[in-house]
Protein backbone atom coordinates (compact mmCIF):
# COMPACT_ATOMS: atom_id res chain seq x y z
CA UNK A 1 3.77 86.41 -28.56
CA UNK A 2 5.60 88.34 -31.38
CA UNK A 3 7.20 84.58 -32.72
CA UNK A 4 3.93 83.27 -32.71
CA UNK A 5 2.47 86.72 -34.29
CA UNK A 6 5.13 85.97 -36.89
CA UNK A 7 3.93 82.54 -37.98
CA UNK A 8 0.11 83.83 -37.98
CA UNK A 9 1.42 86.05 -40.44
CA UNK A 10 3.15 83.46 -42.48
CA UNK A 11 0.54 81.15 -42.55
CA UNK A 12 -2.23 83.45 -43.21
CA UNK A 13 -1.05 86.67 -44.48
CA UNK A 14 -4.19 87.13 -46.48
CA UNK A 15 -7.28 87.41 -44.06
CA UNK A 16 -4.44 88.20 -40.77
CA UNK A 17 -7.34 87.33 -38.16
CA UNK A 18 -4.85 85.01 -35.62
CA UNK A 19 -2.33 87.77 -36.57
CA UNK A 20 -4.47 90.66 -35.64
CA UNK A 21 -5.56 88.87 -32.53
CA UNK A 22 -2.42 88.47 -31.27
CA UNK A 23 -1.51 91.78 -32.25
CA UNK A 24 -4.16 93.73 -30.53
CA UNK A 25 -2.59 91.44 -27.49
CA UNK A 26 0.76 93.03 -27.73
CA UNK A 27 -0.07 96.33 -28.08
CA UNK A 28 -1.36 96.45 -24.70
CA UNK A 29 1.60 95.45 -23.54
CA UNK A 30 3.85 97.90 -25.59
CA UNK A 31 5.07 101.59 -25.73
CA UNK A 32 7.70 103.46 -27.07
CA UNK A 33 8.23 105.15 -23.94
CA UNK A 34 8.45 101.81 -21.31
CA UNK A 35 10.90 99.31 -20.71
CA UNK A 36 13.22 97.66 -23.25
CA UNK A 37 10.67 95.24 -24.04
CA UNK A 38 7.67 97.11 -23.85
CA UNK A 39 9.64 99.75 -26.91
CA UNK A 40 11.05 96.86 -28.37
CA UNK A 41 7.63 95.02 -29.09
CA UNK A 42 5.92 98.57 -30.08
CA UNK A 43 8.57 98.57 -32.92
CA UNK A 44 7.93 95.14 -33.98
CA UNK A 45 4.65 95.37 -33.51
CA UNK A 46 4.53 98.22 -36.13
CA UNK A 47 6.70 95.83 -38.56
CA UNK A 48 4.05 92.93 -38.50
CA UNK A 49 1.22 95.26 -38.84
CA UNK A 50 2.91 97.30 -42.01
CA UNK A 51 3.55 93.65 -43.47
CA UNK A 52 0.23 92.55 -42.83
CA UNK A 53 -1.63 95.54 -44.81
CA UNK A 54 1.41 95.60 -47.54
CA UNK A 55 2.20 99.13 -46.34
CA UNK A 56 6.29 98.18 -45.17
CA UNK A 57 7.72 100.40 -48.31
CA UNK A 58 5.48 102.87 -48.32
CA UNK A 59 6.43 103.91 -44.75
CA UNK A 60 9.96 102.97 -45.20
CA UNK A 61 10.08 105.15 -47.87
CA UNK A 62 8.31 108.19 -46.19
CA UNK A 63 10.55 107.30 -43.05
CA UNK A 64 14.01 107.74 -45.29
CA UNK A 65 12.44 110.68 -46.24
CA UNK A 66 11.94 112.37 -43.80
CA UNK A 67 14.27 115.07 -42.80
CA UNK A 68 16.24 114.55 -39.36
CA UNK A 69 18.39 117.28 -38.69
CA UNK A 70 22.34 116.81 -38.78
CA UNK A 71 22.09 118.09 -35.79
CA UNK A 72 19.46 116.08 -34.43
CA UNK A 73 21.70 112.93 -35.23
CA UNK A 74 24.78 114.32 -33.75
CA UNK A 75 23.33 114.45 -30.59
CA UNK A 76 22.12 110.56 -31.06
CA UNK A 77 25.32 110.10 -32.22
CA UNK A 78 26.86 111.06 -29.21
CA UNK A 79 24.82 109.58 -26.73
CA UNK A 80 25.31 106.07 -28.37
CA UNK A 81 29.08 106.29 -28.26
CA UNK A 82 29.18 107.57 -24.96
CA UNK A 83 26.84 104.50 -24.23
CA UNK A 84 28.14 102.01 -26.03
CA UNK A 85 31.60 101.07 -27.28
CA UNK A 86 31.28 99.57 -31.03
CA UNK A 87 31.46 102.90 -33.28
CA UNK A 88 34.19 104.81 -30.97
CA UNK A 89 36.00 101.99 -30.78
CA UNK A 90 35.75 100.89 -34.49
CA UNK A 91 36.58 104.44 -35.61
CA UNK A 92 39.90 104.48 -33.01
CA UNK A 93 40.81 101.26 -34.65
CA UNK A 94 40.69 102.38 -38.22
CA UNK A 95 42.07 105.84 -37.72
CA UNK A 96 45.07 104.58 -35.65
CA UNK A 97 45.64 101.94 -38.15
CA UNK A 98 45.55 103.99 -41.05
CA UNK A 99 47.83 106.50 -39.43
CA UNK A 100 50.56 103.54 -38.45
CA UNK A 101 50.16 102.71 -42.22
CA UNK A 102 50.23 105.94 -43.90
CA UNK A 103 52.76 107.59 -41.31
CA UNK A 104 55.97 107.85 -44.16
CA UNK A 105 53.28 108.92 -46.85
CA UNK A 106 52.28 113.06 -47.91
CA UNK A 107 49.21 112.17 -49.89
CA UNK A 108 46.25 110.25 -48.45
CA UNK A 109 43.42 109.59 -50.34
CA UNK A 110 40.52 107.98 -48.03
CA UNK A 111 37.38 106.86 -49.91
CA UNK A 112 34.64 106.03 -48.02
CA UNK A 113 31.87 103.76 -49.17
CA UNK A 114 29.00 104.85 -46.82
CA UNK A 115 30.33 108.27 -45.59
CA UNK A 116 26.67 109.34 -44.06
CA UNK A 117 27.57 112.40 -41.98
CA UNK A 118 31.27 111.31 -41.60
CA UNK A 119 31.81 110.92 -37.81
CA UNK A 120 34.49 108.96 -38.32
CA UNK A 121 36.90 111.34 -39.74
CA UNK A 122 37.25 114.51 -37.30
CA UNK A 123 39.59 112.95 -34.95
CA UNK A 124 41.86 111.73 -38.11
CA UNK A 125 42.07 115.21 -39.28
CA UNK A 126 43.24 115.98 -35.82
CA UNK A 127 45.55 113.72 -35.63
CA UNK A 128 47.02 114.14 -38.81
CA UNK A 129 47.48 117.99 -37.84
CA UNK A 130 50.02 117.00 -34.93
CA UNK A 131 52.44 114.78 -37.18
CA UNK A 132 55.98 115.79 -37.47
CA UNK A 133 56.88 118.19 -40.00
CA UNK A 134 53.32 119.31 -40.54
CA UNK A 135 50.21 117.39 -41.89
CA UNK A 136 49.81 115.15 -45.09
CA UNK A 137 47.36 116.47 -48.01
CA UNK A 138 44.25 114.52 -47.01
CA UNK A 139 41.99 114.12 -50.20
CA UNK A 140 38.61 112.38 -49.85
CA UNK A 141 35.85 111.17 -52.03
CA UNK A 142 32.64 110.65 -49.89
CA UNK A 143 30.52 108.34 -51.43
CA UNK A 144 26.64 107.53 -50.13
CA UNK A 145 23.63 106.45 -51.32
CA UNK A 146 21.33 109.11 -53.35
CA UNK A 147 18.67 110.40 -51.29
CA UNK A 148 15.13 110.56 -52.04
CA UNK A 149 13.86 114.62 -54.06
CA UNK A 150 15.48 116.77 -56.21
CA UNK A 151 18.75 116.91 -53.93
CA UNK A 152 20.35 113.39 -54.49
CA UNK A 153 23.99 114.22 -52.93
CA UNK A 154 22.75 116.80 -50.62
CA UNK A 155 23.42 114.82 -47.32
CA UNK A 156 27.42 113.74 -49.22
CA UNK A 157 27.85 117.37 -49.87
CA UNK A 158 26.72 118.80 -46.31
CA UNK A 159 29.48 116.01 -44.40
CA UNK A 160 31.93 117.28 -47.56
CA UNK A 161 31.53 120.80 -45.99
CA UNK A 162 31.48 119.99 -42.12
CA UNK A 163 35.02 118.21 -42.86
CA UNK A 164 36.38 120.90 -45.06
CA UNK A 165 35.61 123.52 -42.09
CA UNK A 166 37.28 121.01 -39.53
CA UNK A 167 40.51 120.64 -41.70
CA UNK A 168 40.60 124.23 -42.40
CA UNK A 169 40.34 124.76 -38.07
CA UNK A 170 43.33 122.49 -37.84
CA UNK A 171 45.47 123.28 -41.07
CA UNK A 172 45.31 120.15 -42.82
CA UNK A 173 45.37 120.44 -46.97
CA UNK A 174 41.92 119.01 -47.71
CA UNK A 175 39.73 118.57 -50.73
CA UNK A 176 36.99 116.67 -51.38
CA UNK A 177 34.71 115.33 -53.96
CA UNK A 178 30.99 113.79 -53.76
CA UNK A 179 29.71 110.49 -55.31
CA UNK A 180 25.64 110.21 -54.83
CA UNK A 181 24.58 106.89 -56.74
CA UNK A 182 24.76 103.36 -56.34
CA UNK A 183 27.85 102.00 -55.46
CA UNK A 184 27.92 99.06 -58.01
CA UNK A 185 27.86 101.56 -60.32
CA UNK A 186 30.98 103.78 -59.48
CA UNK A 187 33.51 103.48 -61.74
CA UNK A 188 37.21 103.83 -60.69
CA UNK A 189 38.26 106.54 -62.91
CA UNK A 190 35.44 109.01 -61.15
CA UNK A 191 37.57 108.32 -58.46
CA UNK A 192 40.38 110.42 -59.08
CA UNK A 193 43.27 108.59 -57.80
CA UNK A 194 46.72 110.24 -58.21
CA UNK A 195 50.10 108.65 -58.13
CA UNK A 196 51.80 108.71 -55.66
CA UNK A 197 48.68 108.60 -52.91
CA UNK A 198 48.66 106.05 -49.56
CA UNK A 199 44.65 105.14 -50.64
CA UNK A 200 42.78 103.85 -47.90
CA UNK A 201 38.96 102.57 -48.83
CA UNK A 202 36.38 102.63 -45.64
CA UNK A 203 33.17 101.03 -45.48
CA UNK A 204 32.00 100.75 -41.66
CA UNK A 205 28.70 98.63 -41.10
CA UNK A 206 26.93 100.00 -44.36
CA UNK A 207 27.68 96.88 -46.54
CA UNK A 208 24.43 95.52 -45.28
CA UNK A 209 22.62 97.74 -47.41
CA UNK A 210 23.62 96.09 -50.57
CA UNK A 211 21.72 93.76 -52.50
CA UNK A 212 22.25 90.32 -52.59
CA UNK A 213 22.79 86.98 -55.32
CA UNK A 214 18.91 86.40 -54.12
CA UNK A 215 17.29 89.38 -55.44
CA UNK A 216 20.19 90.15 -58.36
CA UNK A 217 21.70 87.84 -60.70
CA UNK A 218 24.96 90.17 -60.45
CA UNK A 219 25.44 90.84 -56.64
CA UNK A 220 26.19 94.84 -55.78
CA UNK A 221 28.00 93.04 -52.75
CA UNK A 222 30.48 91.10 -55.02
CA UNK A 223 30.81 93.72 -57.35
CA UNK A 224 31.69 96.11 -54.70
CA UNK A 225 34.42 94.41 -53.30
CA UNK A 226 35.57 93.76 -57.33
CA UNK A 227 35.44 97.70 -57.38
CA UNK A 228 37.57 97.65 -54.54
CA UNK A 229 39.85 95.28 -55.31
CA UNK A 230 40.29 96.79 -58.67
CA UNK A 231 40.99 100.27 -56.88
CA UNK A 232 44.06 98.38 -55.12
CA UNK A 233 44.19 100.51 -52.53
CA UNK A 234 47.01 100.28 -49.37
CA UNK A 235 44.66 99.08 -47.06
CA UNK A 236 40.86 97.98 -46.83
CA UNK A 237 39.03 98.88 -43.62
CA UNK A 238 35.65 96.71 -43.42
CA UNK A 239 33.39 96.61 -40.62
CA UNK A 240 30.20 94.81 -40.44
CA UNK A 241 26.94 94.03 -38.60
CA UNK A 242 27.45 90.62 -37.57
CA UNK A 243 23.78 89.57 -38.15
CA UNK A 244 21.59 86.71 -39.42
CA UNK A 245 18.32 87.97 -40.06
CA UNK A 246 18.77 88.41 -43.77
CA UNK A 247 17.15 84.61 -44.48
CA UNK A 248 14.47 84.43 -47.13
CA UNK A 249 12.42 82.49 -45.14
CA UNK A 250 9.77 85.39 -43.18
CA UNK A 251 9.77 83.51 -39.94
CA UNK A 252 13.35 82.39 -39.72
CA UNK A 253 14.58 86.24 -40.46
CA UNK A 254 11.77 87.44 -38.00
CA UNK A 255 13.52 84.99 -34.88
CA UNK A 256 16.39 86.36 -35.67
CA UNK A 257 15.68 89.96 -36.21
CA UNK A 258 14.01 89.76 -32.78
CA UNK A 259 17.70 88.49 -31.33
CA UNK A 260 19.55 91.00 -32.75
CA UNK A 261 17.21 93.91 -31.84
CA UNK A 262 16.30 92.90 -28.34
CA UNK A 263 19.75 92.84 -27.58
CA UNK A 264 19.89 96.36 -28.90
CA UNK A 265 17.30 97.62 -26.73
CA UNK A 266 18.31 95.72 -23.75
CA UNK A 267 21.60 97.16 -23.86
CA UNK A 268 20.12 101.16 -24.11
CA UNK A 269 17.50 100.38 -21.32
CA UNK A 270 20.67 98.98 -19.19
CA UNK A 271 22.39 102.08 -19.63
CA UNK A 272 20.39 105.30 -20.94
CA UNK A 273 17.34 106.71 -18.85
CA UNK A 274 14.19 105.62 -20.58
CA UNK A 275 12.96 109.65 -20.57
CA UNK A 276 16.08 110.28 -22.48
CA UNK A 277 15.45 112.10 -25.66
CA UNK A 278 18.45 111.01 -27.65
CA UNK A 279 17.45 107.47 -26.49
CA UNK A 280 14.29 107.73 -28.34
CA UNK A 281 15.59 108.91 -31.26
CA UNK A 282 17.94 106.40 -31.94
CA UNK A 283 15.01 103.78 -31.10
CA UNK A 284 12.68 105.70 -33.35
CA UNK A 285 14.86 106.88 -36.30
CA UNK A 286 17.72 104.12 -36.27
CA UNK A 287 16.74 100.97 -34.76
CA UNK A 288 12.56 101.06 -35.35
CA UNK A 289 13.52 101.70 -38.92
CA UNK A 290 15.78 98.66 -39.34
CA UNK A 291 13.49 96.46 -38.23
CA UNK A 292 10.53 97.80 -40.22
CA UNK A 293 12.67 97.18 -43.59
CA UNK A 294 14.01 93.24 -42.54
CA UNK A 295 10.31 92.80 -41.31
CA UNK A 296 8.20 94.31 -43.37
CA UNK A 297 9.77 94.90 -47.00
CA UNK A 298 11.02 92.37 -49.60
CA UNK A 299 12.89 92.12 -52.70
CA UNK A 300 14.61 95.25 -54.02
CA UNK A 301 12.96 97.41 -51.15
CA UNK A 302 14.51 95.07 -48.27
CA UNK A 303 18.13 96.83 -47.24
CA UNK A 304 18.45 95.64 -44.11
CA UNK A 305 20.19 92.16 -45.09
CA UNK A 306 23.40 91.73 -42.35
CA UNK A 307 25.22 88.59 -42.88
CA UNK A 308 27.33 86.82 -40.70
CA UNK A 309 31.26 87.74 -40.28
CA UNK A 310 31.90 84.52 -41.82
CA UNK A 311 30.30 84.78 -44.66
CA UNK A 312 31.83 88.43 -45.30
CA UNK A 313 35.26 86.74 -44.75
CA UNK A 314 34.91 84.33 -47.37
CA UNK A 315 33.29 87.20 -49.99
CA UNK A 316 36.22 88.95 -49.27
CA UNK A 317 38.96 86.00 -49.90
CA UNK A 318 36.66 85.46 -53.30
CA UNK A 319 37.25 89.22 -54.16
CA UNK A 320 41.14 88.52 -53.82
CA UNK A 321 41.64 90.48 -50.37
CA UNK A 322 44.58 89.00 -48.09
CA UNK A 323 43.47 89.82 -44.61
CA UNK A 324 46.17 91.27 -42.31
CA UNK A 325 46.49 91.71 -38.74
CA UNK A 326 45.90 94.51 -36.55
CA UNK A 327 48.41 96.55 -34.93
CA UNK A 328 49.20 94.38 -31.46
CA UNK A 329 49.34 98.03 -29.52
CA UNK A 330 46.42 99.42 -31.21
CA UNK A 331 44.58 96.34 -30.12
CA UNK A 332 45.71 96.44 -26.71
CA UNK A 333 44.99 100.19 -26.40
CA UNK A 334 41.36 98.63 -27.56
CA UNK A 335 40.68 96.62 -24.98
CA UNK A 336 41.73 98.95 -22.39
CA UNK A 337 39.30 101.78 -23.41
CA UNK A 338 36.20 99.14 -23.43
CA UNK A 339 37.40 98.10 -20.11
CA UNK A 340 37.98 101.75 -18.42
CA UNK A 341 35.35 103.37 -19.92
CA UNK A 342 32.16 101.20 -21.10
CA UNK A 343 29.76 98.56 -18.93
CA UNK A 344 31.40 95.35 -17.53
CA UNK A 345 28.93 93.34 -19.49
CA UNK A 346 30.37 95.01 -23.27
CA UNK A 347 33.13 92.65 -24.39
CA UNK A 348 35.81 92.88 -27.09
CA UNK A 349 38.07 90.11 -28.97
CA UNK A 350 39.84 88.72 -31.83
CA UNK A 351 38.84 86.06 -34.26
CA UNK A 352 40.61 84.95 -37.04
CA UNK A 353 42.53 88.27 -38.07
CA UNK A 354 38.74 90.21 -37.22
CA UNK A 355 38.26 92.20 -34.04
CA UNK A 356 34.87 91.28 -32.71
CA UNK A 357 32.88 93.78 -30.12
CA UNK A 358 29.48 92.39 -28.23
CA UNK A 359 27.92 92.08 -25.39
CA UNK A 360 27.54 89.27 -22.32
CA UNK A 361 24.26 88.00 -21.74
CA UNK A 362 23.34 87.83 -18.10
């Protein structure tokens, strides 16, 4: 009903009347408080409709501006991890590899292209604290999106502080420094970079948010990874959304928006009580969103444009990146923890130099 919803829409985006009819159909069968399905179509639902009335960026906007508590997300936060194995297990990865690579150096510098509240980071810190002969200076340079009001770098400035008062706990030399603006638009020298520093850049599943070659002649995602390169750092730690919904064509993206999220809710109503708070939020303030932007938005105001992971590896062979391979223990140490400690159905592998997380569908 939603696919056929979709090409209503399509075909007669003007006058809607198939597309309300089938619609009205849906909602009957949906809720943000039933099954996977019944929460997944309520969010879709709400996509189509915003579409149909021209109203997606308006409520995007009014959604990204509204204010969720840091707290708020934690607790989201925590619930997904403990549910699901792709951001623990992508932050182990990264922080394991960039201690192996760092481990002779006294200076890191880690900048982070999509820092948001910086979960990443507070097990690094304490990790770094137990080296031999005392902990590294650990400089970072948090760099995020402007937000929406008169506070632009509020949200960089807040994680700047929570990781200051975590290094400080564990007596690691910290400072850090705030970037709020687009990233195409940072130059290296705001950077800062010192001689003499092990420079790691980090950019975990935010590179979808970058515009692409069909909305800018100049593409942020190519210049990006030019800034990058052009920072020549030590290493390069890029994780990505493995999606497909980021086709211009409305229905095509919509088939394969409702892939990726279905499998998304599936995989919380498999494992999280539906009466579960956190469980609502991230439906509500994480996933609902995503799919109201690649559904209902175009143009500049569409963010939510995931590409495939091979069409990220060959941007990043174009930017002059060599790709290297992980760390056979770290790997190993990998697989055990989705294994031991996650649903039999999540699985975990490697593919050409990437390491790829999913799940099996029954």
């Amino acid at each position: 009903m939603l696919i056929h919803c979709a090409q209503a829409v399509a075909v007669d985006v003007r006058s809607g009347g198939a597309a309300n009819e089938l619609l009205k159909q849906i909602r009957q069968h949906s809720s943000p408080f039933g099954d996977g399905n019944q929460r997944l179509a309520h969010y879709l639902a709400d996509a189509v409709e915003a579409r149909l009335a021209g109203t997606g960026s308006q409520i995007y906007k009014s959604l990204v501006s509204k204010k969720t508590s840091a707290f708020d997300i934690m607790k989201a936060y925590l619930l997904y991890v403990a549910a699901c194995p792709f951001r623990r297990v992508s932050h182990f990865i990264c922080n394991k590899s960039i201690g192996v690579a760092s481990r002779k150096s006294t200076k890191l510098h880690v900048i982070d292209f999509g820092i948001l509240y910086g979960f990443q980071w507070p097990t690094l810190i304490e990790r770094l604290s137990l080296r031999p002969g005392g902990p590294p200076k650990l400089w970072f340079t948090g760099i995020d999106f402007p937000q929406p009001g008169f506070r632009p770098a509020e949200r960089v400035e807040e994680t700047g502080r929570r990781l200051a008062a975590y290094a400080e706990e564990f007596k690691v030399p910290f400072r850090y420094k705030t970037i709020a603006k687009k990233w195409e638009n940072v130059q290296v020298e705001e950077l800062g970079i010192e001689e003499a520093e092990f420079v790691i850049v980090n950019c975990l599943y935010r590179a979808k948010n970058f515009l692409d070659e069909t909305v800018a002649v100049h593409s942020p995602r190519n210049m990006v990874l030019n800034l990058i390169h052009k920072i020549n750092p030590n290493l390069f730690l890029h994780g990505i959304t493995n999606g497909a919904f980021n086709a211009p064509f409305f229905v095509t993206r919509f088939r394969e928006a409702l892939f990726h999220f279905s499998s998304m809710f599936d995989m919380l109503d498999t494992i999280v009580p539906r009466e579960d708070w956190e469980r609502m939020v991230i439906e509500r303030e994480i996933l609902g969103r995503e799919a109201l932007n690649a559904i209902a938005c175009e143009g500049w105001e569409r963010v939510e444009r995931p590409e495939t992971v091979k069409q990220w590896h060959a941007r990043n062979l174009r930017a002059g990146f060599l790709q290297q391979p992980f760390e056979c223990g770290i790997v190993k140490e990998a697989f055990k923890r989705v294994r031991t400690f996650y649903h039999k159905d999540f699985v975990i592998d490697e593919d050409n130099k990437w390491l790829v997380q999913g799940g099996r569908a029954e």
